[in-house]
Each structure stands twice: as C-alpha cells, then as structure tokens.
C-alpha atoms as a PDB file:
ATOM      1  CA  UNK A   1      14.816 -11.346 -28.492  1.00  0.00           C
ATOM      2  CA  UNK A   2      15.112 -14.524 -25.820  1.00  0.00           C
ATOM      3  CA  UNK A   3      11.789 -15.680 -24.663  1.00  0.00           C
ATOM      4  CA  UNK A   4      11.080 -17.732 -21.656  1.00  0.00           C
ATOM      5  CA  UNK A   5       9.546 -21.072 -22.222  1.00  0.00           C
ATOM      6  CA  UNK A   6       6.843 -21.438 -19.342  1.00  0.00           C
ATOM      7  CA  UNK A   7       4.502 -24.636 -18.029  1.00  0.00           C
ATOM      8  CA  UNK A   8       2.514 -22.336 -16.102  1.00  0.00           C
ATOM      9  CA  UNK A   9       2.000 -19.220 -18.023  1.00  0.00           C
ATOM     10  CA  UNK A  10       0.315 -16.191 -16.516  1.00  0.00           C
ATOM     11  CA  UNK A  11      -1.185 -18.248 -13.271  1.00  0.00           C
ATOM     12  CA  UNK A  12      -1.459 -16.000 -10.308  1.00  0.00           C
ATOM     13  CA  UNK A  13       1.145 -17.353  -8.097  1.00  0.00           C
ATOM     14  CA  UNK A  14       3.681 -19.192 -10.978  1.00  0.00           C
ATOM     15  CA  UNK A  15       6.776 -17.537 -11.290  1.00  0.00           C
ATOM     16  CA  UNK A  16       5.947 -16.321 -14.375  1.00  0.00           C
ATOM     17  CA  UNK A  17       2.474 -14.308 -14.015  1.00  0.00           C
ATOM     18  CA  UNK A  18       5.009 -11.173 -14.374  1.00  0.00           C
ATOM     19  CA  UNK A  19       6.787 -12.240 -17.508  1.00  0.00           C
ATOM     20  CA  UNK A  20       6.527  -9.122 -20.048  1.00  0.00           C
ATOM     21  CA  UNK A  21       6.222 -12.270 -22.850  1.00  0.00           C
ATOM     22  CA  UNK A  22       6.012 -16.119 -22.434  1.00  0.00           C
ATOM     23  CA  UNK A  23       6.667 -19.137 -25.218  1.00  0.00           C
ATOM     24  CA  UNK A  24       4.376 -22.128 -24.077  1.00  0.00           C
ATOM     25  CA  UNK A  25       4.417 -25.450 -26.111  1.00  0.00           C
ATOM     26  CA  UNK A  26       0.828 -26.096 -26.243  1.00  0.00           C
ATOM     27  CA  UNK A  27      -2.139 -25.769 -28.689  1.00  0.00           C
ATOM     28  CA  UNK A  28      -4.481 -26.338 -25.774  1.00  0.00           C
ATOM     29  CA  UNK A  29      -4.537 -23.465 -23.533  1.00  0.00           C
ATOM     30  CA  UNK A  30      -6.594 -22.285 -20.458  1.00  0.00           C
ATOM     31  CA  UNK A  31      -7.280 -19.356 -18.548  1.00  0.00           C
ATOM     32  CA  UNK A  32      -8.293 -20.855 -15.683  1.00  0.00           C
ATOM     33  CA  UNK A  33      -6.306 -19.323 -12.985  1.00  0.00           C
ATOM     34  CA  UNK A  34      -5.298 -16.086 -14.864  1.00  0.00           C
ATOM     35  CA  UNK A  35      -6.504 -12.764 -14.069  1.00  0.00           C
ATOM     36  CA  UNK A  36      -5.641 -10.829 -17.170  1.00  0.00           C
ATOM     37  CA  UNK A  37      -6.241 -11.307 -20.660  1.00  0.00           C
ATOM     38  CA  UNK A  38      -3.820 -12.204 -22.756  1.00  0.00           C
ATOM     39  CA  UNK A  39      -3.015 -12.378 -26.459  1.00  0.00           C
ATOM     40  CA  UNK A  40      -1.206 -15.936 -27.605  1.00  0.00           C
ATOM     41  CA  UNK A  41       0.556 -15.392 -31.756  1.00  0.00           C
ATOM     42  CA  UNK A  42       0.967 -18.580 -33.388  1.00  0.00           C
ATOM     43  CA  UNK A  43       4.546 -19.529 -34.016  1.00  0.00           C
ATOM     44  CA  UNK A  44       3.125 -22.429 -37.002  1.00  0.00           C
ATOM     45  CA  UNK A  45       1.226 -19.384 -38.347  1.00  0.00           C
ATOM     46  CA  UNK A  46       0.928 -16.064 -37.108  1.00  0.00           C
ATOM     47  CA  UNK A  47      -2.562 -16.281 -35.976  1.00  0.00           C
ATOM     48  CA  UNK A  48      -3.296 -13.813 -32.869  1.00  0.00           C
ATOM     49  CA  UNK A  49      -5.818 -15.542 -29.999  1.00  0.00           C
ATOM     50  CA  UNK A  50      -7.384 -12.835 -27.645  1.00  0.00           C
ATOM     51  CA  UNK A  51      -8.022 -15.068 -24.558  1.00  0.00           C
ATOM     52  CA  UNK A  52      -9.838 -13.571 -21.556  1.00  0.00           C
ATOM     53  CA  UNK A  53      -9.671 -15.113 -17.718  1.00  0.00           C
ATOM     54  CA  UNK A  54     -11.292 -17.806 -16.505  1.00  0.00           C
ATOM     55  CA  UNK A  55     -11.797 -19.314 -19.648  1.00  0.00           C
ATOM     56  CA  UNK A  56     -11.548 -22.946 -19.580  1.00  0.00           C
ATOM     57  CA  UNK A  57     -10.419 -24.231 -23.374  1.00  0.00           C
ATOM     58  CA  UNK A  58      -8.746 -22.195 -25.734  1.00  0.00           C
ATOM     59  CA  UNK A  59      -7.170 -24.689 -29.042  1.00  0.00           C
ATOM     60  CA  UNK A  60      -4.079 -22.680 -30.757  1.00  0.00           C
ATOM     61  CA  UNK A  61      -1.816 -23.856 -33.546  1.00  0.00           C
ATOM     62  CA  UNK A  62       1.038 -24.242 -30.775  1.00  0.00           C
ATOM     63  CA  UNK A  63       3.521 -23.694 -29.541  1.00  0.00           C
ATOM     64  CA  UNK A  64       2.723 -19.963 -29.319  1.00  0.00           C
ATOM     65  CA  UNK A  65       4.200 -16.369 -28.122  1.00  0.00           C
ATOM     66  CA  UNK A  66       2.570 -15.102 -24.647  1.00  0.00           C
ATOM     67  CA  UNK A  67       1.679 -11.351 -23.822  1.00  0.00           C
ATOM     68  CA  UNK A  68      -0.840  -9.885 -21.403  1.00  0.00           C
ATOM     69  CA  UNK A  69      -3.029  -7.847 -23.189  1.00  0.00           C
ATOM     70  CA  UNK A  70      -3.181  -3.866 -22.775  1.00  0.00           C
END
C-alpha cells in the first residue's frame, strides 16, 4: 500500500481532509482545525492515538499512519 505523506493532515480546507489514510512526520500533532476524529498508529512502535477535534497537543512516537476514525 502507497501512503501520502501530508503537512496538513485532515484540516478542513487542505487538500488532504479527504485522504482515506495520511503518513505525517511528526510526533507533535494537533487537531486544531479538524472536524473528525482520527486514529494516528505509530510507525517507531505500533502504538494507536485516538485524537478527537479541536484538540490542541497530541505527542506521538512519529512519524505516524493517519485514518479518520469510524
């Protein structure tokens, strides 16, 4: 599977607030801006972060794996 590598994430209005998955190169994540939750995995070591919008500070082991939450 290819994922796309995003600076934005799930932002409404970035070009990627669609994307079925997202890798982003950060262990220092927000929600601000996001109006869905969404689950980051760990790609150091598996661990799953349930992140919920409008959150301001979320610290990962990044970079991590992207997917809204159902």
């Amino acid at each position: 599977m290819i994922y796309k590598v995003s600076t934005q994430g799930y932002k409404t209005g970035s070009l990627d607030e669609d994307a079925s998955s997202l890798v982003v190169n950060s262990d220092d994540l927000t929600m601000e801006g996001v109006n869905k939750p969404i689950t980051a995995v760990s790609l150091v070591d598996g661990s799953k972060t349930k992140m919920q919008p409008g959150v301001k500070h979320y610290k990962v082991k990044g970079p991590v794996i992207e997917f809204p939450t159902k």
